[in-house]
C-alpha atoms as a PDB file:
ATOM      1  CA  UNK A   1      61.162-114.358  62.719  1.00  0.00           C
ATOM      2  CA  UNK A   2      64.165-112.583  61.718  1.00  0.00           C
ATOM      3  CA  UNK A   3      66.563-110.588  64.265  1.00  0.00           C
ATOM      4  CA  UNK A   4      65.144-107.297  62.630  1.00  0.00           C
ATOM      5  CA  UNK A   5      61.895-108.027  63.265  1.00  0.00           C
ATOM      6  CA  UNK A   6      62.547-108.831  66.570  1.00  0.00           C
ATOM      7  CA  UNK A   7      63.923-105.670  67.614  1.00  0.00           C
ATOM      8  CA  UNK A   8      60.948-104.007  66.457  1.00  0.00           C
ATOM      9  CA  UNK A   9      59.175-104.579  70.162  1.00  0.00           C
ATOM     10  CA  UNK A  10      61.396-104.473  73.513  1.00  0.00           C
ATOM     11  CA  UNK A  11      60.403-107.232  76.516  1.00  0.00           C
ATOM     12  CA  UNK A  12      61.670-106.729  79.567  1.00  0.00           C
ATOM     13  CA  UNK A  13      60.759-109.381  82.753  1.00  0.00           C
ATOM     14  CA  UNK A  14      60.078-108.658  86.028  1.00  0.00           C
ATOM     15  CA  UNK A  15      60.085-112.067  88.441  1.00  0.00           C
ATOM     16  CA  UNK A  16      57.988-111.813  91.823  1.00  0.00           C
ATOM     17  CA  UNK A  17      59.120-114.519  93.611  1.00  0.00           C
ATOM     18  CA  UNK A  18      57.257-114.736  96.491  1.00  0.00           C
ATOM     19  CA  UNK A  19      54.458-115.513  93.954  1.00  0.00           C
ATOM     20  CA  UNK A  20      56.666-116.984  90.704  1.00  0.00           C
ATOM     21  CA  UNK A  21      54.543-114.610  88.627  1.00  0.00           C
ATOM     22  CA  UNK A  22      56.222-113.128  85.377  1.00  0.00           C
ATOM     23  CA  UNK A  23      55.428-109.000  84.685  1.00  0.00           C
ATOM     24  CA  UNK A  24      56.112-108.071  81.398  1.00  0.00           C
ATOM     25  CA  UNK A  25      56.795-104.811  80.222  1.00  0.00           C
ATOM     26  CA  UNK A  26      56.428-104.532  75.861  1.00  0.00           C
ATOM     27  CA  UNK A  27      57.126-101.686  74.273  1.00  0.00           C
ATOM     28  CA  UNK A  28      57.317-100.128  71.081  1.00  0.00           C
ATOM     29  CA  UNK A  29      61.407 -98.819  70.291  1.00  0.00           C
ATOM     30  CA  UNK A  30      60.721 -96.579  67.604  1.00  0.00           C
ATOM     31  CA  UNK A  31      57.480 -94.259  69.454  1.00  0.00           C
ATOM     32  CA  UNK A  32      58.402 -95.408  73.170  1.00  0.00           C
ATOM     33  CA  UNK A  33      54.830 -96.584  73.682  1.00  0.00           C
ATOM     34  CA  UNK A  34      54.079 -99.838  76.156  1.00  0.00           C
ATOM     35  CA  UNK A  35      52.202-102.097  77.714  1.00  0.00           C
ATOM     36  CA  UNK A  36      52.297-103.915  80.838  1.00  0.00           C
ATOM     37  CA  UNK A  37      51.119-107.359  81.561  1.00  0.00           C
ATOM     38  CA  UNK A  38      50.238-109.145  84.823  1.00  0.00           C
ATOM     39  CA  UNK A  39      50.981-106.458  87.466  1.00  0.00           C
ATOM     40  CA  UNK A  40      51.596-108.124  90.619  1.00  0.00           C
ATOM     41  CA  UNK A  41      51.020-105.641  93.872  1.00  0.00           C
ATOM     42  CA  UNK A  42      52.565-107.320  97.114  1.00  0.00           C
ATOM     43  CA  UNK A  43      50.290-108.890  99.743  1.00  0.00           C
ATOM     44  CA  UNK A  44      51.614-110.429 103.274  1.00  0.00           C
ATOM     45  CA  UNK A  45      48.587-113.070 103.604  1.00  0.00           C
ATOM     46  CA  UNK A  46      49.650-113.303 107.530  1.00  0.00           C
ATOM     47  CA  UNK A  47      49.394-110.050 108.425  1.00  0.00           C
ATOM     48  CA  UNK A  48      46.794-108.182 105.532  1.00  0.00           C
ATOM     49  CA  UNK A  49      49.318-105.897 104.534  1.00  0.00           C
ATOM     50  CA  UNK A  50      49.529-104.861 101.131  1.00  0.00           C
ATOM     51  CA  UNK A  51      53.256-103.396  99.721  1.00  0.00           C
ATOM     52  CA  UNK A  52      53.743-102.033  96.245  1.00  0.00           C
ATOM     53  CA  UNK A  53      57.784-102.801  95.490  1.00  0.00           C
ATOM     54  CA  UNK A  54      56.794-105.071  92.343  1.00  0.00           C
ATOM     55  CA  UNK A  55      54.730-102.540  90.795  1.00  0.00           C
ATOM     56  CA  UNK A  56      57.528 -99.614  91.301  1.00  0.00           C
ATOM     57  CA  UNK A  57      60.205-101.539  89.679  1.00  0.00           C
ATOM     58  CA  UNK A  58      57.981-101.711  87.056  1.00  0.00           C
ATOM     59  CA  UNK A  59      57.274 -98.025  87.197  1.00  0.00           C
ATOM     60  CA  UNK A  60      61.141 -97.290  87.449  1.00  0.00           C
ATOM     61  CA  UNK A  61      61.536 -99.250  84.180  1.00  0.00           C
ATOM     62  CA  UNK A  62      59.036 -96.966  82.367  1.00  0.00           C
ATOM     63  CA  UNK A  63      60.584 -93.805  83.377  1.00  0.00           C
ATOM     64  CA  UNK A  64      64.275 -94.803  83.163  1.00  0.00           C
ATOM     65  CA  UNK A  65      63.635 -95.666  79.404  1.00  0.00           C
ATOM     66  CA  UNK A  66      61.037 -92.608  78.959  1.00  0.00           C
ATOM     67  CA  UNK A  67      58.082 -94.960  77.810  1.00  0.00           C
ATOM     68  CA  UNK A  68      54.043 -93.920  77.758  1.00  0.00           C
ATOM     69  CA  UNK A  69      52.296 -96.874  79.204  1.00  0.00           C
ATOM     70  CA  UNK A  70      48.969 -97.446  76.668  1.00  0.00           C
ATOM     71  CA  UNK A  71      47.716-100.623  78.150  1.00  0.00           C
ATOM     72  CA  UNK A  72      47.538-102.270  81.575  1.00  0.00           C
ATOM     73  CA  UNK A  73      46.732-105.711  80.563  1.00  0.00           C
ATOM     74  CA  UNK A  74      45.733-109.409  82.782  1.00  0.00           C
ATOM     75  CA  UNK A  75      45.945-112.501  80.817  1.00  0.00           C
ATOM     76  CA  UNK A  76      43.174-113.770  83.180  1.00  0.00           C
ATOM     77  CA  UNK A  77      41.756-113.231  87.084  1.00  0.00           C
ATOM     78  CA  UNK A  78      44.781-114.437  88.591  1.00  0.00           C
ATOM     79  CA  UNK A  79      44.118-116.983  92.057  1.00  0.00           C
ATOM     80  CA  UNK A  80      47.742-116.361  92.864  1.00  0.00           C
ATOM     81  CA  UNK A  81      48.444-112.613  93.324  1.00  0.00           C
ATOM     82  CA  UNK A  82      46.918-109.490  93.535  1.00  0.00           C
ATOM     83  CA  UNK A  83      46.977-107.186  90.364  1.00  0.00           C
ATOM     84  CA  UNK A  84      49.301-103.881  90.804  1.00  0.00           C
ATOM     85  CA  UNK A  85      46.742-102.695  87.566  1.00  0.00           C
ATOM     86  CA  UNK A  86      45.033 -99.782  89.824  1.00  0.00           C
ATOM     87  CA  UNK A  87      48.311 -98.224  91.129  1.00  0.00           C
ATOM     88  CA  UNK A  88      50.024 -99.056  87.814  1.00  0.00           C
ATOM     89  CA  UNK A  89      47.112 -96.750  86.522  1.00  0.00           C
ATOM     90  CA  UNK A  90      47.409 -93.771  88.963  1.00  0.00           C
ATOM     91  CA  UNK A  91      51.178 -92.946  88.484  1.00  0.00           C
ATOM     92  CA  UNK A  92      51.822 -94.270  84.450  1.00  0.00           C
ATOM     93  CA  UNK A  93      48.236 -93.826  82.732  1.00  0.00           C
ATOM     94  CA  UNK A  94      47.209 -96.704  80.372  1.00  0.00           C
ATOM     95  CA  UNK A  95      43.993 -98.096  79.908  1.00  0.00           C
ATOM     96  CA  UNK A  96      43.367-101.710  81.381  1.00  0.00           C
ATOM     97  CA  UNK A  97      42.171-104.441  79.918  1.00  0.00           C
ATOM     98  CA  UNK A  98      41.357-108.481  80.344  1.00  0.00           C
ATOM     99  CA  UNK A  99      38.816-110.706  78.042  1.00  0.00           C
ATOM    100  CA  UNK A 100      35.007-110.153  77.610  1.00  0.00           C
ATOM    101  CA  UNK A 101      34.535-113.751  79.193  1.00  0.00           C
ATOM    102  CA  UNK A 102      35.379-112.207  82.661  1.00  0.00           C
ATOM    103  CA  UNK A 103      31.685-111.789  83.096  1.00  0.00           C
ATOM    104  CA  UNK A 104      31.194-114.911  83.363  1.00  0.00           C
ATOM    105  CA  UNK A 105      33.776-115.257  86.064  1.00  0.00           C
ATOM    106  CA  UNK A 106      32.764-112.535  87.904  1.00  0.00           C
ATOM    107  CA  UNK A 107      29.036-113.880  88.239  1.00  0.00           C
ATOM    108  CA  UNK A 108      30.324-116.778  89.571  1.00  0.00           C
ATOM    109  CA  UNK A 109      32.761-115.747  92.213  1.00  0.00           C
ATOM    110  CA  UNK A 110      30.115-112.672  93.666  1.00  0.00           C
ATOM    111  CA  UNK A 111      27.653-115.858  94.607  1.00  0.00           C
ATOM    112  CA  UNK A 112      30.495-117.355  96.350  1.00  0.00           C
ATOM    113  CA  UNK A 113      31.823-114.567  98.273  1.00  0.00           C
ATOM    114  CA  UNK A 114      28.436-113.097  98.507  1.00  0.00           C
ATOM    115  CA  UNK A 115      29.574-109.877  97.383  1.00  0.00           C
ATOM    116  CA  UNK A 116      27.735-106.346  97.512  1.00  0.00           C
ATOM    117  CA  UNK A 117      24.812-105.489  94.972  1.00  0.00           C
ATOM    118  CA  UNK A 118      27.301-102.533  94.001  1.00  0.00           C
ATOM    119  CA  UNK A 119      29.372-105.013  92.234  1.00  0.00           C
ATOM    120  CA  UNK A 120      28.050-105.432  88.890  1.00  0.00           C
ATOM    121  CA  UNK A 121      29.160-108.796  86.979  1.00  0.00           C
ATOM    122  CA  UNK A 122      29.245-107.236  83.372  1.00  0.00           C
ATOM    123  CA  UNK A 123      33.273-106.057  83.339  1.00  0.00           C
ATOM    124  CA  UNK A 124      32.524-102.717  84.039  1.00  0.00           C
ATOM    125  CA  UNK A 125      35.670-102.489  86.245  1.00  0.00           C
ATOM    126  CA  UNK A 126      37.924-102.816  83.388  1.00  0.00           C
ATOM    127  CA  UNK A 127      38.201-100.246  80.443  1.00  0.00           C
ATOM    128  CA  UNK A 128      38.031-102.681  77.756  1.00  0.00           C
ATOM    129  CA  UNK A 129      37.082-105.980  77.375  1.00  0.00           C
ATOM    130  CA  UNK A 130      38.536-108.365  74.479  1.00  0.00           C
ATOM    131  CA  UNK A 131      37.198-111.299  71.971  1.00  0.00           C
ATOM    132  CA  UNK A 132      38.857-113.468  69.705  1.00  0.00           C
ATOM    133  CA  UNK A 133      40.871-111.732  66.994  1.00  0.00           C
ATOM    134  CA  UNK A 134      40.385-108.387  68.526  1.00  0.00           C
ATOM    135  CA  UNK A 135      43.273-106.247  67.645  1.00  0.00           C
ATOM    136  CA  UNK A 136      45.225-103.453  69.221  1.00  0.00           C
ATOM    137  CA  UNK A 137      48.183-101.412  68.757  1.00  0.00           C
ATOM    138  CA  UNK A 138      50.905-100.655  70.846  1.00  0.00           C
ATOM    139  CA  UNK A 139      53.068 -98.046  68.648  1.00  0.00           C
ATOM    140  CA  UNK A 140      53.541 -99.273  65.638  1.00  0.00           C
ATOM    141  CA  UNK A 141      53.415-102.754  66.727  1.00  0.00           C
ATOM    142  CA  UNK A 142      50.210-104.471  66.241  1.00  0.00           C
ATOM    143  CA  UNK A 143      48.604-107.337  69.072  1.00  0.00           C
ATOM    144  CA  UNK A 144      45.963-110.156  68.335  1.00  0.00           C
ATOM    145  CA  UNK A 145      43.887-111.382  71.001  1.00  0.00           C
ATOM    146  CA  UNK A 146      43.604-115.314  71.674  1.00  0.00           C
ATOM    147  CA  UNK A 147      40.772-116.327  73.920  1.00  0.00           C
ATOM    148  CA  UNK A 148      42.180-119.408  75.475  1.00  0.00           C
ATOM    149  CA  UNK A 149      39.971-120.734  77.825  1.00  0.00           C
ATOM    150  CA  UNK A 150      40.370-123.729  79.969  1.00  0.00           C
ATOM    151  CA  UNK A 151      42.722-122.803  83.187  1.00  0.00           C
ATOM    152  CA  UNK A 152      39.594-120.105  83.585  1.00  0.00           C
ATOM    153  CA  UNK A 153      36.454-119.510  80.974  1.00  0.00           C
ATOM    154  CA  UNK A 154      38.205-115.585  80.581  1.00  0.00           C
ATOM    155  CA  UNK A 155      41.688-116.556  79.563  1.00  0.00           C
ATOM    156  CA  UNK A 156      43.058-114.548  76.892  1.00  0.00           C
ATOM    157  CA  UNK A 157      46.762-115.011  75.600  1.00  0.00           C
ATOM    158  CA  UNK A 158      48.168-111.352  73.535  1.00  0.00           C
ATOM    159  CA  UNK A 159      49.538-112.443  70.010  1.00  0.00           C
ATOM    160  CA  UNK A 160      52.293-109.382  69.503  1.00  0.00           C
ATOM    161  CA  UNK A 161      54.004-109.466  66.696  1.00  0.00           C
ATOM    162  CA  UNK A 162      56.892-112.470  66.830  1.00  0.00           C
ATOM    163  CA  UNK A 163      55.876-113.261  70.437  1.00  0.00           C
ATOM    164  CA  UNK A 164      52.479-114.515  72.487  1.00  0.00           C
ATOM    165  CA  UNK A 165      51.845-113.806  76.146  1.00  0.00           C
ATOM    166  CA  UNK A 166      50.457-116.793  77.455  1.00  0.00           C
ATOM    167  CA  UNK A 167      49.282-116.247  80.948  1.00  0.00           C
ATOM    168  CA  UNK A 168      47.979-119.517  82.883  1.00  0.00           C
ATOM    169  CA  UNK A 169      47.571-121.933  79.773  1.00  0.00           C
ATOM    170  CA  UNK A 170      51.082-123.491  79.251  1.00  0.00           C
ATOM    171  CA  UNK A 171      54.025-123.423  81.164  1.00  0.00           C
ATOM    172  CA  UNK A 172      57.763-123.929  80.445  1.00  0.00           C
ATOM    173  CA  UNK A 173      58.053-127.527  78.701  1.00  0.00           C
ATOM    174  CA  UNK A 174      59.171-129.133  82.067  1.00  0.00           C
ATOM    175  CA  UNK A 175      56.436-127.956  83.559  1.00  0.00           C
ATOM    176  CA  UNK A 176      53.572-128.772  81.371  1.00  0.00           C
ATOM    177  CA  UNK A 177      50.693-126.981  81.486  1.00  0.00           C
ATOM    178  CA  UNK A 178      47.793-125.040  83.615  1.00  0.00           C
ATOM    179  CA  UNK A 179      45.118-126.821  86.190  1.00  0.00           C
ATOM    180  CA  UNK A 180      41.442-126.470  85.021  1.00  0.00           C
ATOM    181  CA  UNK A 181      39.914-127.332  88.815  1.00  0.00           C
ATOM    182  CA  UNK A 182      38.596-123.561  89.387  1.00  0.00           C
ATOM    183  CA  UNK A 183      35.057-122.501  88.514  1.00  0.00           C
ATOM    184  CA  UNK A 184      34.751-122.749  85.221  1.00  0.00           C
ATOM    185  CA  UNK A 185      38.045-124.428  84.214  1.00  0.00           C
ATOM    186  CA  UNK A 186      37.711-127.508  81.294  1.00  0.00           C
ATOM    187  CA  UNK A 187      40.650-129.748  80.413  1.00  0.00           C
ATOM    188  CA  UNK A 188      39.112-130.340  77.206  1.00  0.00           C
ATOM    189  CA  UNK A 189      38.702-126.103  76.657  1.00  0.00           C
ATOM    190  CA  UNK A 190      42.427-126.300  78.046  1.00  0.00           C
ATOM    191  CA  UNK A 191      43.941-129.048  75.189  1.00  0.00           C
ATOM    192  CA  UNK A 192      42.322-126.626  72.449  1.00  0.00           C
ATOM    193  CA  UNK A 193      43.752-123.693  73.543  1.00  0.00           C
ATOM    194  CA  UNK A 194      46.802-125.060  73.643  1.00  0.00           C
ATOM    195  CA  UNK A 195      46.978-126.523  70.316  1.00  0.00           C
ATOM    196  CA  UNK A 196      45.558-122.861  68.913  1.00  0.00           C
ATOM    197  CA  UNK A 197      48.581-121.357  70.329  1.00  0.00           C
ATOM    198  CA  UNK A 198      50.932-124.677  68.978  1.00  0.00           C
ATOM    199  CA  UNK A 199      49.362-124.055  65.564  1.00  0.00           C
ATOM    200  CA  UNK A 200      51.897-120.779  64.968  1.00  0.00           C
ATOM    201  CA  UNK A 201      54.562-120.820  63.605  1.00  0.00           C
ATOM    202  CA  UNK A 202      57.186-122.717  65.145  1.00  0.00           C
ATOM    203  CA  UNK A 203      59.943-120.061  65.736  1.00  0.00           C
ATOM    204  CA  UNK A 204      56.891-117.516  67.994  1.00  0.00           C
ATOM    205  CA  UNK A 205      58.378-116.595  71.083  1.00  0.00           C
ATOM    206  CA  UNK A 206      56.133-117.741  73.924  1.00  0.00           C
ATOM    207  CA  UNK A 207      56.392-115.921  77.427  1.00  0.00           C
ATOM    208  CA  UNK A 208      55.064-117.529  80.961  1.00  0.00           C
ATOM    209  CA  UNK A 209      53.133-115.572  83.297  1.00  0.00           C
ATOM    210  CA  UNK A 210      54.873-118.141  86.199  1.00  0.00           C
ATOM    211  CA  UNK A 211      57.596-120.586  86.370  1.00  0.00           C
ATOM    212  CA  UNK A 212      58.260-122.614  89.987  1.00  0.00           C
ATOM    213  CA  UNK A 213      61.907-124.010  88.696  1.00  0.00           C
ATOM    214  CA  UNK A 214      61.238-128.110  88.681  1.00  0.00           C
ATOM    215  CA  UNK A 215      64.177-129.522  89.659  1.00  0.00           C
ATOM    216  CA  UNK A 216      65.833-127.189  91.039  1.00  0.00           C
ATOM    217  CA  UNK A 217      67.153-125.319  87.696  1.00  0.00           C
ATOM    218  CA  UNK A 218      67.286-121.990  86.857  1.00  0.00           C
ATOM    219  CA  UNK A 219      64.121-119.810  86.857  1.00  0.00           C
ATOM    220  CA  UNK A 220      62.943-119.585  82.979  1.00  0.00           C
ATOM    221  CA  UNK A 221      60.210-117.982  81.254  1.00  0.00           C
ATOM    222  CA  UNK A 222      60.862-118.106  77.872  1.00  0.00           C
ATOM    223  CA  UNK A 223      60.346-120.627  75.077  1.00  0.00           C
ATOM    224  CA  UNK A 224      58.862-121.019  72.030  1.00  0.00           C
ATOM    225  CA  UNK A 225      56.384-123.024  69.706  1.00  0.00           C
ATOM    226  CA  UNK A 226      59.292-125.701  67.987  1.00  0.00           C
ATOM    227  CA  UNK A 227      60.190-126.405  71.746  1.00  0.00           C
ATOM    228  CA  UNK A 228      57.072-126.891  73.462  1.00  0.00           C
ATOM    229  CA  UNK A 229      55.669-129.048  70.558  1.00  0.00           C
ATOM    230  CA  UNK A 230      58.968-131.233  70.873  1.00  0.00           C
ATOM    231  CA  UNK A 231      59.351-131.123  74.980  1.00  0.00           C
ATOM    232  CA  UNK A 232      55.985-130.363  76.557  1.00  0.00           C
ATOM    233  CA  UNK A 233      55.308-132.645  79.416  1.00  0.00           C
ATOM    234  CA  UNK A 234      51.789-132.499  78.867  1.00  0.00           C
ATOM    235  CA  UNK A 235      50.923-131.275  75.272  1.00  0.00           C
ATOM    236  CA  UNK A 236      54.007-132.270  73.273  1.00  0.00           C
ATOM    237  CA  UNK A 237      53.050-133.948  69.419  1.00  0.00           C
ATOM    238  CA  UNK A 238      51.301-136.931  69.797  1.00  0.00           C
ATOM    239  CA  UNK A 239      49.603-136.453  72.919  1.00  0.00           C
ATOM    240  CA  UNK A 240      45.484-137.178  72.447  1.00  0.00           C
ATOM    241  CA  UNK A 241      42.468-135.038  73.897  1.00  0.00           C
ATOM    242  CA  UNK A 242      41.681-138.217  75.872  1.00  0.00           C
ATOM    243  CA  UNK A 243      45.117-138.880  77.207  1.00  0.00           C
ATOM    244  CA  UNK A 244      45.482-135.005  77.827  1.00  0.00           C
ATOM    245  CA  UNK A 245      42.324-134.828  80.067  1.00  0.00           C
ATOM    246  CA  UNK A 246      42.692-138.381  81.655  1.00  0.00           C
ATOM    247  CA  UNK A 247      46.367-136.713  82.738  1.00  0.00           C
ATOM    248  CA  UNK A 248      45.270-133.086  83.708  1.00  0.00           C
ATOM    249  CA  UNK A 249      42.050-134.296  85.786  1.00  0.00           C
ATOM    250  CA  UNK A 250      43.904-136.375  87.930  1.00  0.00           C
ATOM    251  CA  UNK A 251      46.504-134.440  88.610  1.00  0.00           C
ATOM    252  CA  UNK A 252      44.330-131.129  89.810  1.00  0.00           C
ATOM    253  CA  UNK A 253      42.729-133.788  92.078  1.00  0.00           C
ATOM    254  CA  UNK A 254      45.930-134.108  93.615  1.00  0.00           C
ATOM    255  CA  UNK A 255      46.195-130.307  93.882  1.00  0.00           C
ATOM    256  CA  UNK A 256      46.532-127.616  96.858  1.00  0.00           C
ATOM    257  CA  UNK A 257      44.812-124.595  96.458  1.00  0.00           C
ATOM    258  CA  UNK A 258      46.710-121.652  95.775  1.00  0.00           C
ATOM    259  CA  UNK A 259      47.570-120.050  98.753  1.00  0.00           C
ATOM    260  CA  UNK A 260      46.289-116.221  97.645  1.00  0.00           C
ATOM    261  CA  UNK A 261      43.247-117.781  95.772  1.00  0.00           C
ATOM    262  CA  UNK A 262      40.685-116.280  98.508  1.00  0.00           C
ATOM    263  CA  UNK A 263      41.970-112.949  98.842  1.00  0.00           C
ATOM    264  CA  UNK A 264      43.213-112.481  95.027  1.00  0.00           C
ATOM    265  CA  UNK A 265      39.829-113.603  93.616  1.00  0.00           C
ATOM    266  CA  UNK A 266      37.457-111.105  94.992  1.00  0.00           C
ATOM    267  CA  UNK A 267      39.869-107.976  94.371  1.00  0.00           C
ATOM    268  CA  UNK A 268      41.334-109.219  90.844  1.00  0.00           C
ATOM    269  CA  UNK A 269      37.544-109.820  89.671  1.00  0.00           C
ATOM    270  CA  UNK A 270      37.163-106.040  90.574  1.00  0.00           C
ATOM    271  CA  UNK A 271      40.393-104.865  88.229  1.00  0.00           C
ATOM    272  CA  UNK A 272      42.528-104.831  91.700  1.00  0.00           C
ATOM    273  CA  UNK A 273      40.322-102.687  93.118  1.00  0.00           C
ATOM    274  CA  UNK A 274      40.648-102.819  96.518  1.00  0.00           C
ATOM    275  CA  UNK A 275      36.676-102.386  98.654  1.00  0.00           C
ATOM    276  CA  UNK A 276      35.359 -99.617  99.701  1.00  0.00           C
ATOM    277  CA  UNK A 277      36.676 -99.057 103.318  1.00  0.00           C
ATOM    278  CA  UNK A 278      33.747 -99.442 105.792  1.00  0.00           C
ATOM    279  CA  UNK A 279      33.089 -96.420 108.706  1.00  0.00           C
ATOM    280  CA  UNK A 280      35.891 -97.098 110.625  1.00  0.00           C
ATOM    281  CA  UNK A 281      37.739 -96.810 107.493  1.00  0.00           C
ATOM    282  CA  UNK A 282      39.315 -99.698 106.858  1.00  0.00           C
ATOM    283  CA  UNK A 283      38.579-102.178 103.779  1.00  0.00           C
ATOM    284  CA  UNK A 284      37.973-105.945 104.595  1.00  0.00           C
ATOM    285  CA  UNK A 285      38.252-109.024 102.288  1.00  0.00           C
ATOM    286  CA  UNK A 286      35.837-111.983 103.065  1.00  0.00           C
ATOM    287  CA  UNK A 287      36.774-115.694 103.721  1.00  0.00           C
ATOM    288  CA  UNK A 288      34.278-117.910 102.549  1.00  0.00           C
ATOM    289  CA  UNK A 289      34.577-121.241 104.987  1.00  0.00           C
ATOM    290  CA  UNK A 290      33.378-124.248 103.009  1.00  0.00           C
ATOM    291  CA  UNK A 291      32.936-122.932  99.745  1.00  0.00           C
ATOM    292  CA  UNK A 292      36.139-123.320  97.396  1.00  0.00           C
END
């Protein structure tokens, strides 16, 4: 992809490291339209407090640079941190969106948390809902919609232009690539998403929704196709389906759970909305004991 071509769409990083989630804001330099994907709203698990300073650097970004925010987008229901997409919504507009297959998620996590009949498991909390190829425009740049399931069964990576958005399926080369131990997850669904994402050409941009620095280096979320195919610790040329899900089950086996999981399911499931406060009015989230 040519340096022209490249500065047809601006991609600007936000890093929440209490979480080592990537925010990415893409926009469109010639009409000032954007998106933003993986909002991250702030959540102190010891004492239940929520804070929003992710979200309003993001929203300091869109103003500084006097951008209109189309699209509010998730890669997936994140296990990790809450989604920012809700407050995003109320002070920049945009419409949000994550794939069609969240249904399925959704289903599954309302029998685990035994959730109210009010929450309906068909994606009706999100304004639209994507499938493979689907596309959409930010601008005048144009995005393609990869359903890449595996890490969950609604993982969707956004093709835009030069560059793909990969959420939870790969991470940078040192790292390898995403655990597939959640309801729903597949190894074998993981090592074919991956290699539809691998299968473009090798000088696409690929951008990490987290990176946890092995090694101590630097904090990196940006690679693309030629280097992951070459470096990948997991998925690199050569490496079989078998040996792939041989490697990855073990290895989630070996796995914590992520400390936000319980709390970030059941509101990220709902868009980021947060419950409907009960009389005293206050909102609770529920702990299932013996279920995850």
């Amino acid at each position: 992809m040519s340096e022209r071509a490249r500065d047809r769409m601006a991609v600007e990083s936000f890093f929440d490291p209490a979480t080592f989630t990537v925010t990415y804001v893409v926009s469109d330099p010639a009409t000032y339209r954007a998106a933003v994907i993986d909002s991250v709203l702030d959540y102190d698990a010891k004492s239940g407090r929520t804070a929003t300073d992710s979200a309003d650097r993001v929203i300091a970004y869109v103003k500084e640079h006097g951008l209109t925010v189309d699209w509010i987008l998730e890669t997936h229901v994140h296990a990790d941190h809450i989604s920012a997409a809700p407050y995003l919504k109320k002070a920049l507009g945009g419409v949000t969106g994550v794939g069609a297959h969240v249904r399925e998620v959704q289903g599954v996590f309302k029998q685990i948390y035994n959730l109210e009949d009010s929450l309906i498991p068909d994606g009706r909390q999100f304004d639209r809902l994507f499938v493979e190829g689907e596309t959409f425009e930010i601008g005048t740049l144009t995005g393609r919609i990869l359903h890449t399931p595996g890490h969950t069964p609604a993982c969707i990576a956004y093709h835009i232009e030069d560059a793909v958005f990969v959420g939870d399926t790969l991470f940078m080369p040192d790292f390898g690539s995403a655990r597939c131990d959640f309801p729903g997850g597949d190894a074998r669904q993981l090592y074919h998403s991956v290699k539809k994402i691998l299968a473009l050409p090798p000088e696409t941009r690929l951008f990490m929704c987290h990176d946890y620095a092995p090694g101590g280096r630097d904090y990196a979320w940006e690679t693309t196709i030629a280097e992951q195919r070459a470096h990948n610790k997991h998925m690199h040329d050569g490496v079989s389906e078998e040996d792939f899900v041989a490697m990855r089950e073990t290895r989630d086996k070996e796995l914590a759970m992520p400390a936000l999981l319980l709390p970030s399911v059941q509101l990220n499931i709902r868009a980021g909305q947060m419950p409907e406060p009960e009389e005293n009015g206050v909102a609770y989230l529920k702990i299932p004991l013996n279920a995850v």
